[in-house]
N, C-alpha and C. Protein backbone atom coordinates (compact mmCIF):
# COMPACT_ATOMS: atom_id res chain seq x y z
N UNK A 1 90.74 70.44 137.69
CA UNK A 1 91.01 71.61 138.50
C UNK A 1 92.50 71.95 138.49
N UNK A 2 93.32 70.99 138.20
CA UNK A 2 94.85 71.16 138.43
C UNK A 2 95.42 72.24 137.08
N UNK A 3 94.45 71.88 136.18
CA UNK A 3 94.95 72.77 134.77
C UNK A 3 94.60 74.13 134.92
N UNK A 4 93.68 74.73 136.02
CA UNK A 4 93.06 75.68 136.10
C UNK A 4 94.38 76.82 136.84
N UNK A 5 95.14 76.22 137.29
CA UNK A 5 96.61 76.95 137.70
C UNK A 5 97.48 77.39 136.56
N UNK A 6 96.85 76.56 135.83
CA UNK A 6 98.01 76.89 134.37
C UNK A 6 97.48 78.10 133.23
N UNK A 7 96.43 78.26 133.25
CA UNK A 7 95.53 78.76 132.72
C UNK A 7 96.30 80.58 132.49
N UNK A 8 96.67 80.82 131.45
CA UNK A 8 97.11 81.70 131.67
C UNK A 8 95.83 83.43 130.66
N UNK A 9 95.50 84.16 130.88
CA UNK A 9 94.89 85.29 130.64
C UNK A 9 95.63 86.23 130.22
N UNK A 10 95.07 86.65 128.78
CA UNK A 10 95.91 88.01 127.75
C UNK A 10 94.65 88.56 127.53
N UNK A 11 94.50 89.93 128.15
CA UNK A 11 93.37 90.89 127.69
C UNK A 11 94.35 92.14 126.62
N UNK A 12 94.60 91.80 125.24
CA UNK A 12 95.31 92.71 124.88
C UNK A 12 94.27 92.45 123.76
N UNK A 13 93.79 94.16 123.54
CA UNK A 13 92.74 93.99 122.11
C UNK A 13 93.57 93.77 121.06
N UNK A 14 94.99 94.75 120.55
CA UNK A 14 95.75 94.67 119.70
C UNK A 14 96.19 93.04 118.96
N UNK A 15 95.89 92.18 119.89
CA UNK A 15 95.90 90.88 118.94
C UNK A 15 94.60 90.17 118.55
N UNK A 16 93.77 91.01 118.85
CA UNK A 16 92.75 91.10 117.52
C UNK A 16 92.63 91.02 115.92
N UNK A 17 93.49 91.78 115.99
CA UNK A 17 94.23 92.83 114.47
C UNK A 17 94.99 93.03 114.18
N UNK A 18 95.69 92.67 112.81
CA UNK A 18 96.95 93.05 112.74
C UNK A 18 96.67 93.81 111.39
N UNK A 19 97.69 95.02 111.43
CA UNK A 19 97.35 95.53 110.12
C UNK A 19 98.22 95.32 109.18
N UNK A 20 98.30 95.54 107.89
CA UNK A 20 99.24 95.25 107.20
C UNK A 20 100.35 95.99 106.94
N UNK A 21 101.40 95.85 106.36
CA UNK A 21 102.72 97.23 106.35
C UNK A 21 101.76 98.18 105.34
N UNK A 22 101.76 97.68 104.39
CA UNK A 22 100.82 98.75 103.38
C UNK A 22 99.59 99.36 104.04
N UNK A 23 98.88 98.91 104.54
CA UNK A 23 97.93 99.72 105.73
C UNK A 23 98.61 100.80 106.80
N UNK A 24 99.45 100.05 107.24
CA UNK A 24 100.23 100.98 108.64
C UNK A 24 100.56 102.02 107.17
N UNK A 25 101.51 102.08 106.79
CA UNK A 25 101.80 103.40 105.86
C UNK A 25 101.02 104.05 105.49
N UNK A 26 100.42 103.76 105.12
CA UNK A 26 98.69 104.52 104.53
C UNK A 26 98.07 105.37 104.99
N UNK A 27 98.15 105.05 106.80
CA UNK A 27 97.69 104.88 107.95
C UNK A 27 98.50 106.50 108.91
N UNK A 28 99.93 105.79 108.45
CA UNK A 28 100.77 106.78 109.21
C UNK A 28 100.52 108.58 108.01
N UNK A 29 100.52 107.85 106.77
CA UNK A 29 100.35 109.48 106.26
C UNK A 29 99.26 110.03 106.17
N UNK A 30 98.31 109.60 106.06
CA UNK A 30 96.71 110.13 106.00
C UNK A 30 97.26 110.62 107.80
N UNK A 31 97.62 110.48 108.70
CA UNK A 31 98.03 110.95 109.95
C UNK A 31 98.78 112.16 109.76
N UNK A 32 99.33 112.18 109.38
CA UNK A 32 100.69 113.45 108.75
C UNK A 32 100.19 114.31 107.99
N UNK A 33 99.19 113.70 106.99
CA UNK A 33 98.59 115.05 106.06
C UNK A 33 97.37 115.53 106.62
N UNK A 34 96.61 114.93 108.18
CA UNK A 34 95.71 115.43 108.52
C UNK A 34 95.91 116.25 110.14
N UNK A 35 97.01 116.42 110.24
CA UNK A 35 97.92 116.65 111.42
C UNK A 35 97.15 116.11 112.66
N UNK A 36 97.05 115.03 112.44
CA UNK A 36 96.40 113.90 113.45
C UNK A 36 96.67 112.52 113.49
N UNK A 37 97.33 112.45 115.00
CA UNK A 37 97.84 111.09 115.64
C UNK A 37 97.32 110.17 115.77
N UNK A 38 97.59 108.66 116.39
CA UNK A 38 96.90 107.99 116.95
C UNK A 38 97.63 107.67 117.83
N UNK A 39 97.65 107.68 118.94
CA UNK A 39 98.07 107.12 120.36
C UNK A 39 98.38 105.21 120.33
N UNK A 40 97.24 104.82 119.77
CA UNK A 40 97.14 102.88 119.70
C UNK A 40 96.99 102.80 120.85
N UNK A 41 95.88 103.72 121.38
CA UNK A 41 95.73 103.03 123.15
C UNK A 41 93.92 102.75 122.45
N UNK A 42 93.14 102.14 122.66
CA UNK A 42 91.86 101.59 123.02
C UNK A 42 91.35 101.48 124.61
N UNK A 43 89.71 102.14 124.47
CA UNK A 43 89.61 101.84 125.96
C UNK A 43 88.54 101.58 125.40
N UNK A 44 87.44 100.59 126.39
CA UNK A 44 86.15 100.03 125.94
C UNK A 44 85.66 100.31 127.13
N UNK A 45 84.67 100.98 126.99
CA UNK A 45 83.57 101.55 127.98
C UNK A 45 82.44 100.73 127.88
N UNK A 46 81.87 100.60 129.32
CA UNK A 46 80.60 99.58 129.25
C UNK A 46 79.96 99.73 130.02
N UNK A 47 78.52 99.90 130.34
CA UNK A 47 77.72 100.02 131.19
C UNK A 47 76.41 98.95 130.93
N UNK A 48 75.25 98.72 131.73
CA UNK A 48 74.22 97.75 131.75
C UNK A 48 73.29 98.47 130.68
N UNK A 49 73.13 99.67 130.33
CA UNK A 49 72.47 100.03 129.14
C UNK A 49 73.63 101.39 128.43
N UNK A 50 72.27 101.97 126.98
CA UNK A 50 73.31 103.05 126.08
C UNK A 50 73.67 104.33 127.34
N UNK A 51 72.39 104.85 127.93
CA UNK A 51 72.56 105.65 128.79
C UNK A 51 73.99 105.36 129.75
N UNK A 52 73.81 104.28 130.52
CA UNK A 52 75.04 104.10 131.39
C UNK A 52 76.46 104.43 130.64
N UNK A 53 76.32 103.74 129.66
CA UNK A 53 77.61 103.53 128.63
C UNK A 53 78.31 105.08 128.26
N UNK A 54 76.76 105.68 127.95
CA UNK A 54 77.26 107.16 127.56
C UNK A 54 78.04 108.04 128.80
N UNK A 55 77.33 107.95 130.03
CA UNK A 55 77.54 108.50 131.38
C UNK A 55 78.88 108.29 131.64
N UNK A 56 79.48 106.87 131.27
CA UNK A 56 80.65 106.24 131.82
C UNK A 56 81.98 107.05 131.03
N UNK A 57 81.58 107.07 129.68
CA UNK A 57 82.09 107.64 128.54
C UNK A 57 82.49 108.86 128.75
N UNK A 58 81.68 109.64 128.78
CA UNK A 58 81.87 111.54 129.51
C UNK A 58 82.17 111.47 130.50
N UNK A 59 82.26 111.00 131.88
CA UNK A 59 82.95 110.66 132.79
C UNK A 59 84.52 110.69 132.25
N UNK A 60 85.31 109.41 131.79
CA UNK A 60 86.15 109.12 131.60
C UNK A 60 86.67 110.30 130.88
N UNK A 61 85.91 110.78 129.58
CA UNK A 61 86.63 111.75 128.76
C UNK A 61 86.91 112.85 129.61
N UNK A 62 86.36 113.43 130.40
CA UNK A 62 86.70 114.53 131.46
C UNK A 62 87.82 114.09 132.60
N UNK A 63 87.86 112.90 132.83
CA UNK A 63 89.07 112.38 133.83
C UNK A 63 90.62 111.93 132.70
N UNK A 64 90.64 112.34 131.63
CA UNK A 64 91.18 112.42 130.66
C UNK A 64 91.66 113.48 129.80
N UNK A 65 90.98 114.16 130.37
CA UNK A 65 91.78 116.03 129.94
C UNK A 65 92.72 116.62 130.39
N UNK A 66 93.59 117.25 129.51
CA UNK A 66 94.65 117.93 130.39
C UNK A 66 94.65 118.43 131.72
């Protein structure tokens, strides 16, 4: 129980994955020649079934609009 203080928690998806420099470049111009960004934010939506999941999803995307 004493180690359970030490225990430290990283919810960061980004160290999942790392991409490569030749990927990131690749990456950044297929971005540039399609005049489309990527932010590098991830959000994971989840509900107890697809329905919920979807609900939660359109929810969020509308609390997410300008």
């Amino acid at each position: 129980m004493i180690g359970l203080f030490r225990l430290e928690l990283k919810n960061d998806i980004r160290s999942l994955y790392r991409m490569s420099p030749e990927l990131k470049t690749s990456e950044a111009l297929a971005a540039a020649v399609l005049n489309h960004g990527s932010t590098g934010v991830y959000i994971l939506v989840e509900g107890r079934d697809e329905e919920e999941t979807r609900r939660r999803e359109e929810a969020l995307l509308a609390d997410l609009e300008p």
